[in-house]
Protein backbone atom coordinates (compact mmCIF):
# COMPACT_ATOMS: atom_id res chain seq x y z
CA UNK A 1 39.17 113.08 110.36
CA UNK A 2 39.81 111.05 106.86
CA UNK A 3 42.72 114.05 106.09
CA UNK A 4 44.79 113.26 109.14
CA UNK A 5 45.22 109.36 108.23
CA UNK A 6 47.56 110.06 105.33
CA UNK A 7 50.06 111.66 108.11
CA UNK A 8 49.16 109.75 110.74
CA UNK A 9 50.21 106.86 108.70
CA UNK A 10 53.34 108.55 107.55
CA UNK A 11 54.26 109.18 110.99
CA UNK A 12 53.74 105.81 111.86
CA UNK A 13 55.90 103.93 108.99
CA UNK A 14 58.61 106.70 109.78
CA UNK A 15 58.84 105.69 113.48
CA UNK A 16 58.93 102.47 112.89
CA UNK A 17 61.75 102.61 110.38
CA UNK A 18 64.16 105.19 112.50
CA UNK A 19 63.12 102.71 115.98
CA UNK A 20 64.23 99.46 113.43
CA UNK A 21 67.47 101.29 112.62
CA UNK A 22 68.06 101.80 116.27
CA UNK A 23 67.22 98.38 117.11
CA UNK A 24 69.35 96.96 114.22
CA UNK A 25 72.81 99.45 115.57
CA UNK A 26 72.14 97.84 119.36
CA UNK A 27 72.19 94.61 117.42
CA UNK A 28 75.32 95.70 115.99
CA UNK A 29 77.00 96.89 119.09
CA UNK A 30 76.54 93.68 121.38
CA UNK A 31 77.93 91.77 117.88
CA UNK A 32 81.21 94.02 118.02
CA UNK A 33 81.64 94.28 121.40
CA UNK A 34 81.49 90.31 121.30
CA UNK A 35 84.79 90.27 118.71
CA UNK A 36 86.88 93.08 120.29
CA UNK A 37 86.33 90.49 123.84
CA UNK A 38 87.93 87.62 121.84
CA UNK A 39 90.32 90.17 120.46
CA UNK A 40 91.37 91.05 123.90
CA UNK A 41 91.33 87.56 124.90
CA UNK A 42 93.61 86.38 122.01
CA UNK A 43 95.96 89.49 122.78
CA UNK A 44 97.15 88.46 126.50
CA UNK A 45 96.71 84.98 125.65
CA UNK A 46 99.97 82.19 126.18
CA UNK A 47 102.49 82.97 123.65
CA UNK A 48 103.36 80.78 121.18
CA UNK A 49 106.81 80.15 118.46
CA UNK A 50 106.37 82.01 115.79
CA UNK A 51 104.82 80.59 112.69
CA UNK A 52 106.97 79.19 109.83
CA UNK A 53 104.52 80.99 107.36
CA UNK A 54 101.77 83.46 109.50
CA UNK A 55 98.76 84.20 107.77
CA UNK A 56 97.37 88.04 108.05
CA UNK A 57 93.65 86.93 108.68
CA UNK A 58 94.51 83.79 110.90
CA UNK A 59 97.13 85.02 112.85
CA UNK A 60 96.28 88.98 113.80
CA UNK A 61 97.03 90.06 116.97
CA UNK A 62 98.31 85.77 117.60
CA UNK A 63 100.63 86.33 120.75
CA UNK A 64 104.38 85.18 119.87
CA UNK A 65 108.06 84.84 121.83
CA UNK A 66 110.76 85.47 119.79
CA UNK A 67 114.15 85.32 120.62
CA UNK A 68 117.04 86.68 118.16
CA UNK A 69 119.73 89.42 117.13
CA UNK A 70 118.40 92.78 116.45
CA UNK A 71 120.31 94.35 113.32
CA UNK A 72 121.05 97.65 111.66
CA UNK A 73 119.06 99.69 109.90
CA UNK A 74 116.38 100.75 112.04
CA UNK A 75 112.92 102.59 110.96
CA UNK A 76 111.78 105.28 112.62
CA UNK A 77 107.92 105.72 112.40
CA UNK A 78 106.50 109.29 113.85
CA UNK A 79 104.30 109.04 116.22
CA UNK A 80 102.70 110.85 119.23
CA UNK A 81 101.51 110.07 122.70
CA UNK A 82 99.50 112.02 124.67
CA UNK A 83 101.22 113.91 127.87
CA UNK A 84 104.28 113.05 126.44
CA UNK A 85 104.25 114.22 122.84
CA UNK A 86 105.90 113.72 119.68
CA UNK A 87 108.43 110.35 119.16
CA UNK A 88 108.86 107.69 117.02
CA UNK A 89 107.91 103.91 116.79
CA UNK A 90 111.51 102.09 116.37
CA UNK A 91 111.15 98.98 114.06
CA UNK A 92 114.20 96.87 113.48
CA UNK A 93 114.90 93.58 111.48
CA UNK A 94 115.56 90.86 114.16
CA UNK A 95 117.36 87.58 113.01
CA UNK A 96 115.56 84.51 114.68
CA UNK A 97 116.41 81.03 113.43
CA UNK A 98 117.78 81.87 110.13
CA UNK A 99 114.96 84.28 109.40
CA UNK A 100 114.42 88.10 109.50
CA UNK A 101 111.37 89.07 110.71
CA UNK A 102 110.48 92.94 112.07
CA UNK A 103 109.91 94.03 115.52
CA UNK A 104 108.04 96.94 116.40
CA UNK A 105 110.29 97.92 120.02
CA UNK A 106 107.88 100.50 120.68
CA UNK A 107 108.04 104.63 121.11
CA UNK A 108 111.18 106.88 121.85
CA UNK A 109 110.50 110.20 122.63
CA UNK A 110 112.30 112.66 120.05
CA UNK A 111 114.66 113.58 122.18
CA UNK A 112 115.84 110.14 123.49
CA UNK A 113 118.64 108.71 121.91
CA UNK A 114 117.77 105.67 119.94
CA UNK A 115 119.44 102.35 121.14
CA UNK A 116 122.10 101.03 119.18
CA UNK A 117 121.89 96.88 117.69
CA UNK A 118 124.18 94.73 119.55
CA UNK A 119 125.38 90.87 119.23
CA UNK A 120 123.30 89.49 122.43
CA UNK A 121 120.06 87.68 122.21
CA UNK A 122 117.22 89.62 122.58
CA UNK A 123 113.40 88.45 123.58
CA UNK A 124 110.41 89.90 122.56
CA UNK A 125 107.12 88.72 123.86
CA UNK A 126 104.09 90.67 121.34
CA UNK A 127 101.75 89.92 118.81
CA UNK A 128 101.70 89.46 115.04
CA UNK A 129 100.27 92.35 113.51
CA UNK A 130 98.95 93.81 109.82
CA UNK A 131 98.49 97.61 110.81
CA UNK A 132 96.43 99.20 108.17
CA UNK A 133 97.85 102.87 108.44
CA UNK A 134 98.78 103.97 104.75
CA UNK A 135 96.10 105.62 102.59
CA UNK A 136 96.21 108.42 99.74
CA UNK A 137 96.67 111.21 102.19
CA UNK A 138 99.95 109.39 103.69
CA UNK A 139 103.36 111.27 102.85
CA UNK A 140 105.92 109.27 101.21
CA UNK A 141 108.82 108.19 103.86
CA UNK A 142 111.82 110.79 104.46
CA UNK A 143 114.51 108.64 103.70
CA UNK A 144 117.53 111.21 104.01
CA UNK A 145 115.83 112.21 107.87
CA UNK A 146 114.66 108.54 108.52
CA UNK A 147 111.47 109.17 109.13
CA UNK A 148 108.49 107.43 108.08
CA UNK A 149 104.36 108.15 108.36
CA UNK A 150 102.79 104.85 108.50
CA UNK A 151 103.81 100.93 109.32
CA UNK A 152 103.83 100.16 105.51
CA UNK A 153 104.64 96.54 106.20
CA UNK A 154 105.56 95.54 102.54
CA UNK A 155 107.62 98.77 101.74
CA UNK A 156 109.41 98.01 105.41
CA UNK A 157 109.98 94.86 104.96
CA UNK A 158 111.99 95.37 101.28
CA UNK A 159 113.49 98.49 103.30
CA UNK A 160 114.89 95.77 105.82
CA UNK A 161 115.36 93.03 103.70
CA UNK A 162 112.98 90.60 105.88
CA UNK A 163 109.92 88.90 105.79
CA UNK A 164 106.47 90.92 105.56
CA UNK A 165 106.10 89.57 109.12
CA UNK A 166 105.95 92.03 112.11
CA UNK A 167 105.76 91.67 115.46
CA UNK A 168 104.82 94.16 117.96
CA UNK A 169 106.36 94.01 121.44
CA UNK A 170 104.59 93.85 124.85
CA UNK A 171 107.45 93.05 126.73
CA UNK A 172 111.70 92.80 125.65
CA UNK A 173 114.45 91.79 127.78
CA UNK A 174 116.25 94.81 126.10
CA UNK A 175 118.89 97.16 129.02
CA UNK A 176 117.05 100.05 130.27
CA UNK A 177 116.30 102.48 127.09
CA UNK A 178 113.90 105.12 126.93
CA UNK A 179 111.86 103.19 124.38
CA UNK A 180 108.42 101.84 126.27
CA UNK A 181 106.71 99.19 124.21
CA UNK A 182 103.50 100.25 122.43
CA UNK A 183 101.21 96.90 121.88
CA UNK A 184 99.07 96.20 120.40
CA UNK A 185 95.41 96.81 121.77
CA UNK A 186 91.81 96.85 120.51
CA UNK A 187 91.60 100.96 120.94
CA UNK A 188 91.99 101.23 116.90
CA UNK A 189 89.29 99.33 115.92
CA UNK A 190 85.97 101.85 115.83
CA UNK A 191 83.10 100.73 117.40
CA UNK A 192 80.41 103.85 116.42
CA UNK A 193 77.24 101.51 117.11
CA UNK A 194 76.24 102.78 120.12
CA UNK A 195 76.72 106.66 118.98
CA UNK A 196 74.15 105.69 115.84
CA UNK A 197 71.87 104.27 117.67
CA UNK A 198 71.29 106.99 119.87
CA UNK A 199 70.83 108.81 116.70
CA UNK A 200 68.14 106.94 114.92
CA UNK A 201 66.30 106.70 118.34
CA UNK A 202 66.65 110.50 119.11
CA UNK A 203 65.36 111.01 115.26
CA UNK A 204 62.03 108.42 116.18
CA UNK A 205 61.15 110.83 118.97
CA UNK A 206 61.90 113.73 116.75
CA UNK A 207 59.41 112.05 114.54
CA UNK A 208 57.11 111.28 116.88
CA UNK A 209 57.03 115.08 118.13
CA UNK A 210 56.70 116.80 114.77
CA UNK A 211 54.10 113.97 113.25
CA UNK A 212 51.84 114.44 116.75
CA UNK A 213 52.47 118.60 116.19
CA UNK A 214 51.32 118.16 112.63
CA UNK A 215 47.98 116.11 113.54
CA UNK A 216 46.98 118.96 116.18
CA UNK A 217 47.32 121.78 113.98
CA UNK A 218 45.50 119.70 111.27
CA UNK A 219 42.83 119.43 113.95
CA UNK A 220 43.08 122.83 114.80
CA UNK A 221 39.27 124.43 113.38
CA UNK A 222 39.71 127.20 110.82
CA UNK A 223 39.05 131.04 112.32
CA UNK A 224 37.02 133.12 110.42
């Protein structure tokens, strides 16, 4: 019997380790699922003016109503949705109280014809937002086809000659267009907790299994 309490202690501390690991990633999940709620909540909650100087960690996703001109040029971002395919986010430089700030107007399909700029007031109710698309792997813009890979909010806002400030719509008062608003929503932020815990608790019973299989052929007797 004193050979099988080196693995039976080794199963033991392993078990207890992977079962931690899963207890720590359910601790994990309730703590995200906790911010993406407040998230959500500060997403739909009442609008507000927009900030003489927004902050990118204070004021994510803060809910704003702007009202201004839209002007010329506007950025074309490629995008896709599903069951509708391939388009393009249309950002434009809006002029709102003596500033220029962006505005994200949402996705026209490719073949849609892309709304001119015109001299009325326009109101867009969003939210301020610091999208973190650009990495190494992202292709430079396509200036001569107007066509960008990623909201590259400094680059974009020297492109447009505004303020790094963007704001993504929800809702516009813009005339009919094929462009539907795309806001801004928690589905980008990963939430994998639940997916690992399942792993390190499938990997305890794993444990479990081979460390009880080990002990019975250990106790096996010896033939011949």
């Amino acid at each position: 019997m004193a050979r099988l309490i080196l693995p039976l202690i080794f199963g033991l501390l392993g078990t207890a380790v992977l079962v931690g690991l899963g207890l720590w990633q359910v601790q994990r999940l309730d703590w995200k699922e906790a911010i993406l709620a407040d998230i959500e909540a500060r997403i739909v909650a009442a609008p507000v003016a927009l900030p003489a100087a927004p902050d990118a960690q204070m004021d994510r996703y803060l809910p704003v109503s702007v009202t201004g001109v839209l002007l010329e040029p506007a950025i074309r971002v490629l995008v896709s949705q599903k069951q509708v395919g391939a388009g393009y986010r249309i950002i434009r430089p809006l002029e709102v109280d003596g500033r220029r700030v962006m505005v994200d107007l949402g996705f026209l399909p490719v073949q849609a014809a892309q709304p001119e700029a015109g001299a009325a007031p326009v109101t867009v109710l969003g939210n301020l937002h610091w999208p973190d698309e650009v990495d190494s792997y992202t292709p430079e813009p396509d200036l001569g086809a107007d066509i960008w890979f990623a909201r590259d909010l400094p680059r974009m806002a020297a492109y447009l000659d505004t303020e790094p400030v963007l704001v993504v719509a929800r809702q516009t008062d813009l005339p009919d267009t094929a462009l539907r608003p795309l806001p801004v929503d928690t589905s980008g932020i990963p939430n994998d907790h639940l997916g690992y815990a399942v792993t390190w608790f499938g990997l305890a019973i794993v444990w479990v299994v081979m460390t009880g299989f080990l002990l019975w052929r250990m106790r096996k007797p010896v033939k011949g």
